[in-house]
N, C-alpha and C. Protein backbone atom coordinates (compact mmCIF):
# COMPACT_ATOMS: atom_id res chain seq x y z
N UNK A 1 35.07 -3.74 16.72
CA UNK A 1 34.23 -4.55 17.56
C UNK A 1 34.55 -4.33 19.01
N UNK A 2 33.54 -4.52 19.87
CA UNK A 2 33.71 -4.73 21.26
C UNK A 2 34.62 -6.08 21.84
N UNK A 3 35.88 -5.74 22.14
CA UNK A 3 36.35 -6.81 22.65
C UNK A 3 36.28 -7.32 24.13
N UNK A 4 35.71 -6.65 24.75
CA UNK A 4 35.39 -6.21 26.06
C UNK A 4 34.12 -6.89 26.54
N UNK A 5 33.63 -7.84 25.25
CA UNK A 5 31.63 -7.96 25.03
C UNK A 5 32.11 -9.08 26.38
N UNK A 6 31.08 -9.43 27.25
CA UNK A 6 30.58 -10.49 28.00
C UNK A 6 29.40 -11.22 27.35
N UNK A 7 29.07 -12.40 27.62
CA UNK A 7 27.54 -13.03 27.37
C UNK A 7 26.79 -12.40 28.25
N UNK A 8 25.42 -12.41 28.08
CA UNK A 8 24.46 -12.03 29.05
C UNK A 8 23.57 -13.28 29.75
N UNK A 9 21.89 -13.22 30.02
CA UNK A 9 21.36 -13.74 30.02
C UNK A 9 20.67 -14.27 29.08
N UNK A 10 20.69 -14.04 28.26
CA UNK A 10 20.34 -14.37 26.56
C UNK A 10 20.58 -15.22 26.34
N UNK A 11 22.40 -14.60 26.39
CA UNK A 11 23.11 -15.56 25.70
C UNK A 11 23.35 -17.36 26.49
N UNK A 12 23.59 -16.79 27.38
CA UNK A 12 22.80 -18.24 28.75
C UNK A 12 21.64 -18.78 28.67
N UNK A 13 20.99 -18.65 28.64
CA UNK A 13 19.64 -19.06 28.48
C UNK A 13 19.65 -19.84 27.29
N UNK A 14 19.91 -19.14 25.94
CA UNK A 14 19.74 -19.83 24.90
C UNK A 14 21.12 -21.05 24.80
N UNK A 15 21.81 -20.83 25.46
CA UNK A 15 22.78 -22.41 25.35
C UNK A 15 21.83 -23.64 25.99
N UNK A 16 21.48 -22.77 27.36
CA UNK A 16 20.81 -23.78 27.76
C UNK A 16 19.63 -24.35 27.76
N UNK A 17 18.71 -23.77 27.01
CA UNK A 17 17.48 -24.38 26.27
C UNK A 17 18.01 -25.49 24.82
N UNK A 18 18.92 -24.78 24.15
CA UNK A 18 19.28 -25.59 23.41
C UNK A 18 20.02 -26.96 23.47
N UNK A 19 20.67 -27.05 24.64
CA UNK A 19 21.26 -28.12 25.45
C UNK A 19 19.96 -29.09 25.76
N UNK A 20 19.64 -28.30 26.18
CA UNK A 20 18.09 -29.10 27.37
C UNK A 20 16.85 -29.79 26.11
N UNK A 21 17.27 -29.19 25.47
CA UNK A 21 16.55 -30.17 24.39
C UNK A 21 16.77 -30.44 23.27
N UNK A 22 17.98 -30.86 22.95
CA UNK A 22 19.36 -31.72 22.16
C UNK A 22 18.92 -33.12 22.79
N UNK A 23 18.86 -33.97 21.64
CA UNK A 23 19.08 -35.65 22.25
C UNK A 23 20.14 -36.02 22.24
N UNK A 24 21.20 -35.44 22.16
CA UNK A 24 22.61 -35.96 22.45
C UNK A 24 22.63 -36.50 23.51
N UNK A 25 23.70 -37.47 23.86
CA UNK A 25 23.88 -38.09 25.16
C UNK A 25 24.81 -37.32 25.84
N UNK A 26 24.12 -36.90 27.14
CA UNK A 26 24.67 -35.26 27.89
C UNK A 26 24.63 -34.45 28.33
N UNK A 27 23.79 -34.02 27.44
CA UNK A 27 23.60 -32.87 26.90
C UNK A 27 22.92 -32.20 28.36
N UNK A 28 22.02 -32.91 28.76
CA UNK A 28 21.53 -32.64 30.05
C UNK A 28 22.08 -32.01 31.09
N UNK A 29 23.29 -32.61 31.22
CA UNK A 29 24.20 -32.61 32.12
C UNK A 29 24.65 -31.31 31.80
N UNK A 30 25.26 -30.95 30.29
CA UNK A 30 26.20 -29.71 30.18
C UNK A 30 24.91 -29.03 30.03
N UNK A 31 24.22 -29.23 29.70
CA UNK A 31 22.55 -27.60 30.28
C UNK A 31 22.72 -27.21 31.83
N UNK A 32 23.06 -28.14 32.85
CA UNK A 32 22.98 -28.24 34.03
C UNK A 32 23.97 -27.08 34.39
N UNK A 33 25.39 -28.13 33.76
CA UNK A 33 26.67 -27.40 34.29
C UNK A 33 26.24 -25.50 34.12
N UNK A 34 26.03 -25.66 32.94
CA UNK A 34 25.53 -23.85 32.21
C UNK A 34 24.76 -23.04 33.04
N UNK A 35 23.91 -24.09 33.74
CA UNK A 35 22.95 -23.17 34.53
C UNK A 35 23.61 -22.93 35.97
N UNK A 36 24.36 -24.09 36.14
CA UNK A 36 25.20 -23.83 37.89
C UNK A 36 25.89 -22.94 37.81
N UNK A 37 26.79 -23.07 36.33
CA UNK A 37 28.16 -21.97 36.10
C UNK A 37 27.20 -20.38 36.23
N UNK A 38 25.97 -19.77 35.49
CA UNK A 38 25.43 -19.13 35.77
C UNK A 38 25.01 -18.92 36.92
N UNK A 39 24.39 -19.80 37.79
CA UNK A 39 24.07 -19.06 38.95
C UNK A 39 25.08 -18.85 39.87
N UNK A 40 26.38 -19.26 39.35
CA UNK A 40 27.21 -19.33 40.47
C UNK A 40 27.67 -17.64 40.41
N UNK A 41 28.23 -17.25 38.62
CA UNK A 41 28.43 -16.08 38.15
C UNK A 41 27.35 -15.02 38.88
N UNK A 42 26.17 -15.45 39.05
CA UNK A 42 25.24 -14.37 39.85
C UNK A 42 25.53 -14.15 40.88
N UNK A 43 25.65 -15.25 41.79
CA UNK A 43 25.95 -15.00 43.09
C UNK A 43 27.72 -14.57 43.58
N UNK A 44 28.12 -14.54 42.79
CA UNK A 44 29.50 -13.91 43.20
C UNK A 44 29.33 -12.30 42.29
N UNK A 45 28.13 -12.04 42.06
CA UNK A 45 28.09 -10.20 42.02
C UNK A 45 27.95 -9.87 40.17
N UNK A 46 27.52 -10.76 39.58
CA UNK A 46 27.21 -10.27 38.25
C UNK A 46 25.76 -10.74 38.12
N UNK A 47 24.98 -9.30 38.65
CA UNK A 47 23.75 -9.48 38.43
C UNK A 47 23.23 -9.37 36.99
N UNK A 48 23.82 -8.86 35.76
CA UNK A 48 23.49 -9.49 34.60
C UNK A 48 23.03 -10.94 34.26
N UNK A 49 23.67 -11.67 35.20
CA UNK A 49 23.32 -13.33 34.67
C UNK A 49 22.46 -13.62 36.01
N UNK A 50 21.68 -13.25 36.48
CA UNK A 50 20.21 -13.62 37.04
C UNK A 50 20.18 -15.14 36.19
N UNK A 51 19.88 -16.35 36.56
CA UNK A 51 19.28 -17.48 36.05
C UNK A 51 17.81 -16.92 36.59
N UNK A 52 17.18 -17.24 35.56
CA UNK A 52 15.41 -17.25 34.88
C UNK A 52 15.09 -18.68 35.36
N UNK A 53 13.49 -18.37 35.78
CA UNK A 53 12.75 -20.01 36.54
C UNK A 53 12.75 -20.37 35.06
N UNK A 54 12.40 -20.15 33.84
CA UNK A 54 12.27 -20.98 33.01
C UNK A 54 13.15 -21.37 32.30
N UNK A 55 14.60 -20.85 33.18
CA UNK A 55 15.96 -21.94 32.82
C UNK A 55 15.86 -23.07 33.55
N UNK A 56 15.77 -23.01 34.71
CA UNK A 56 15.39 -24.08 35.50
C UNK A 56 14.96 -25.09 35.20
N UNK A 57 13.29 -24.58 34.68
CA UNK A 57 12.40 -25.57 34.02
C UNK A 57 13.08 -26.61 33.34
N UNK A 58 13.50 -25.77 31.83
CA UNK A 58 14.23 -26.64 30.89
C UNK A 58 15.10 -27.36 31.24
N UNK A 59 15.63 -27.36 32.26
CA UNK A 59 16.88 -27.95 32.81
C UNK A 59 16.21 -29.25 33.64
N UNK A 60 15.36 -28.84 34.48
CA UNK A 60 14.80 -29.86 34.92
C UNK A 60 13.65 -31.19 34.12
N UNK A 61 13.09 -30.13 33.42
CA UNK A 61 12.61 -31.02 32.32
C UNK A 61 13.49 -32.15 31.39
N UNK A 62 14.44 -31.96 30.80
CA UNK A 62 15.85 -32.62 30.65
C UNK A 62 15.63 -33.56 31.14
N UNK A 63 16.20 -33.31 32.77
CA UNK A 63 16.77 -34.39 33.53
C UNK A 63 15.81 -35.41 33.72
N UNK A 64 14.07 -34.95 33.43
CA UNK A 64 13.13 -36.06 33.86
C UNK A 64 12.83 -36.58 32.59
N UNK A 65 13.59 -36.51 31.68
CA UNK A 65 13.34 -37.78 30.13
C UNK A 65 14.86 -37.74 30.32
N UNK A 66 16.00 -37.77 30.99
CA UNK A 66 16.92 -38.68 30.73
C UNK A 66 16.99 -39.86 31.77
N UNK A 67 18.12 -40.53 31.39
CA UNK A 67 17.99 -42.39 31.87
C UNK A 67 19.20 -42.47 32.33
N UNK A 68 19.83 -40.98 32.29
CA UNK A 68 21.25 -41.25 33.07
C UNK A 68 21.06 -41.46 34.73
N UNK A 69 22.06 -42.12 35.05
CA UNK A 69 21.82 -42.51 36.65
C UNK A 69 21.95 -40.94 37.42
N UNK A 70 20.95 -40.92 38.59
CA UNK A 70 21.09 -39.39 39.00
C UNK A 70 20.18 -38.68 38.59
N UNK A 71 19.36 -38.53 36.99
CA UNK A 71 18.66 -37.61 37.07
C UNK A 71 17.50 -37.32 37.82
N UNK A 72 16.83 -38.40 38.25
CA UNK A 72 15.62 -37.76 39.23
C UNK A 72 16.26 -36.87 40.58
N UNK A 73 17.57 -37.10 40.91
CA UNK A 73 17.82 -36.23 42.09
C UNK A 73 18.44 -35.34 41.49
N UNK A 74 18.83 -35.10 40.15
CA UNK A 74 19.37 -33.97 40.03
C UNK A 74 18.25 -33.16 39.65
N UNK A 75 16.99 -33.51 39.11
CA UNK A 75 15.92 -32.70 38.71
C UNK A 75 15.23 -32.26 40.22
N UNK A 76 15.47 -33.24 40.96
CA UNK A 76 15.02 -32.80 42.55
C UNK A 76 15.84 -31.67 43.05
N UNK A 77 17.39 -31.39 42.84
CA UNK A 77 17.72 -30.56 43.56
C UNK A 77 17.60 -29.12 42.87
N UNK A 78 17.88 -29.40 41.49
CA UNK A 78 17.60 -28.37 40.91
C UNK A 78 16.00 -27.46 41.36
N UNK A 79 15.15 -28.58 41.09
CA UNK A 79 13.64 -27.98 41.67
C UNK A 79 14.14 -27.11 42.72
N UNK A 80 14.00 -27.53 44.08
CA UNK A 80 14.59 -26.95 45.14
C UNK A 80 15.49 -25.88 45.16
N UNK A 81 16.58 -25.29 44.07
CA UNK A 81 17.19 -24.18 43.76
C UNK A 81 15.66 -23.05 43.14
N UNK A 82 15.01 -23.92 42.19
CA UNK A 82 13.83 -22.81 41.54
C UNK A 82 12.88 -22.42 42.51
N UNK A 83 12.42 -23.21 43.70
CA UNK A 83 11.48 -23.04 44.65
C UNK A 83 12.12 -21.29 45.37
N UNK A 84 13.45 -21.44 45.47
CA UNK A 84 13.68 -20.17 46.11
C UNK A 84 14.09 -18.84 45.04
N UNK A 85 14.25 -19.31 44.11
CA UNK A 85 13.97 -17.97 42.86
C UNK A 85 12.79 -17.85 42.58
N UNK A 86 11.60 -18.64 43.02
CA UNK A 86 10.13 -18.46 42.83
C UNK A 86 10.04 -17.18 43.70
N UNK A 87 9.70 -17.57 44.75
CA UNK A 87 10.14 -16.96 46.03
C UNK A 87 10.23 -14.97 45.78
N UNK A 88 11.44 -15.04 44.63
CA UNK A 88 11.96 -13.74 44.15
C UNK A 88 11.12 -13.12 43.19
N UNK A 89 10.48 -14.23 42.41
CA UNK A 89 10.18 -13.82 41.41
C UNK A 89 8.18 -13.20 41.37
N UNK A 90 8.04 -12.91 40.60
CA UNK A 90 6.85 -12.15 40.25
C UNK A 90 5.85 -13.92 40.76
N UNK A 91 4.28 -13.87 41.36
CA UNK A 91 3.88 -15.44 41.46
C UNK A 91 3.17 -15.98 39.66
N UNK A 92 3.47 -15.11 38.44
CA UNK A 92 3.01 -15.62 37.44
C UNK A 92 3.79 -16.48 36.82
N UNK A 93 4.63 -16.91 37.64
CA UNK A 93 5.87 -17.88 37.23
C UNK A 93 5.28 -19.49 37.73
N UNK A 94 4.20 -19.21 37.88
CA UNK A 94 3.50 -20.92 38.92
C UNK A 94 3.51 -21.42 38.39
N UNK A 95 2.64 -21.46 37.25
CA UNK A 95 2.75 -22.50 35.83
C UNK A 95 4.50 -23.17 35.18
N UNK A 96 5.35 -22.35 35.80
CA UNK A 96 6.30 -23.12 35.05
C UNK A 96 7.03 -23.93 36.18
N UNK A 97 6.73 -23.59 37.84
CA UNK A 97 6.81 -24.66 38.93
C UNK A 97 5.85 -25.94 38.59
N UNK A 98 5.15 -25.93 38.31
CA UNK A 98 3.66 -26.81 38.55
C UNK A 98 4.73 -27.53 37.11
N UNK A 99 4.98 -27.28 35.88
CA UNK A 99 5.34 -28.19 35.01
C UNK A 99 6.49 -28.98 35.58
N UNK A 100 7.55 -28.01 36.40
CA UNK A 100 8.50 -28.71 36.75
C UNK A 100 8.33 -29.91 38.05
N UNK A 101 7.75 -29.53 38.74
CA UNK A 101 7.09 -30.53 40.09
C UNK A 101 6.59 -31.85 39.26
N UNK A 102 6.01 -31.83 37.85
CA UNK A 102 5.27 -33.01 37.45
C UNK A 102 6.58 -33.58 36.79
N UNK A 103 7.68 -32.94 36.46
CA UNK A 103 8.31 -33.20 35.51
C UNK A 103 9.50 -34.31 36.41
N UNK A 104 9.54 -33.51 37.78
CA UNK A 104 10.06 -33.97 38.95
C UNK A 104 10.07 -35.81 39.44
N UNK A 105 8.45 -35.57 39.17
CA UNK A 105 7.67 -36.81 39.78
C UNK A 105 7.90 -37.64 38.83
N UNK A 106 7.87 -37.85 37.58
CA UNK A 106 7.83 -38.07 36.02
C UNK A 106 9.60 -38.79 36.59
N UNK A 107 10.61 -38.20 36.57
CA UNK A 107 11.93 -38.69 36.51
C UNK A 107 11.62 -39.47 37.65
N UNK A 108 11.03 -39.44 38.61
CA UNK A 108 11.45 -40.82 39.95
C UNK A 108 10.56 -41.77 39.77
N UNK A 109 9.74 -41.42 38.96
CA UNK A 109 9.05 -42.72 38.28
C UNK A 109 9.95 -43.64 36.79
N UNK A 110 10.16 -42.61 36.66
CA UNK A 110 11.73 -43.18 35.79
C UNK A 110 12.85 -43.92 35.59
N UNK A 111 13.54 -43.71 36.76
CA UNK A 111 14.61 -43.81 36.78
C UNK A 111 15.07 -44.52 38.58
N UNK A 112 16.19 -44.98 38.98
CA UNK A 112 16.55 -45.52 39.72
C UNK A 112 17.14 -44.31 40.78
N UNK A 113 17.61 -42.92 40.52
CA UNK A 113 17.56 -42.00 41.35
C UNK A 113 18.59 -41.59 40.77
């Protein structure tokens, strides 16, 4: 075997879709952490783990059906991280801004912030 293997974006992605829509109590949160720990891994030079807008999404989607204190601003800041990978990305990615912006609005109608 490869002992040498790294995760990819795959393998990221799919923790964190599966996180992001787990009803565990959390779970949200550790989708979050997954996606920060990823983009952080990108930006210190492992362009393999690119975070995807439709990690984002899921992540933000999460945060606007949970009731933990915080999620409408954490789905707010997160938005605001995807607005500038939009930016990067190809514009057929609109549809999954436009879900997250409602999904946005959805948690501050929600929740206490």
């Amino acid at each position: 075997g490869d002992y040498h293997a790294k995760p990819d974006s795959q393998c990221y992605n799919a923790v964190i879709k599966a996180l992001a829509k787990s009803k565990e109590p959390g779970s949200t949160r550790k989708a979050d952490d997954v996606l920060r720990r990823m983009h952080d891994l990108y930006r210190d030079g492992n362009a393999d783990l690119r975070p995807r807008l439709d990690a984002y999404g899921l992540v933000i989607i999460g945060w606007s059906k949970s009731r933990e204190n915080g999620a409408a601003k954490s789905a707010s800041d997160l938005l605001q991280q995807a607005l500038g990978l939009y930016k990067e990305e190809r514009p057929g990615n609109a549809e999954i801004l436009l879900i997250s912006f409602n999904a946005v609005i959805g948690a501050w109608g929600r929740t206490s912030g």
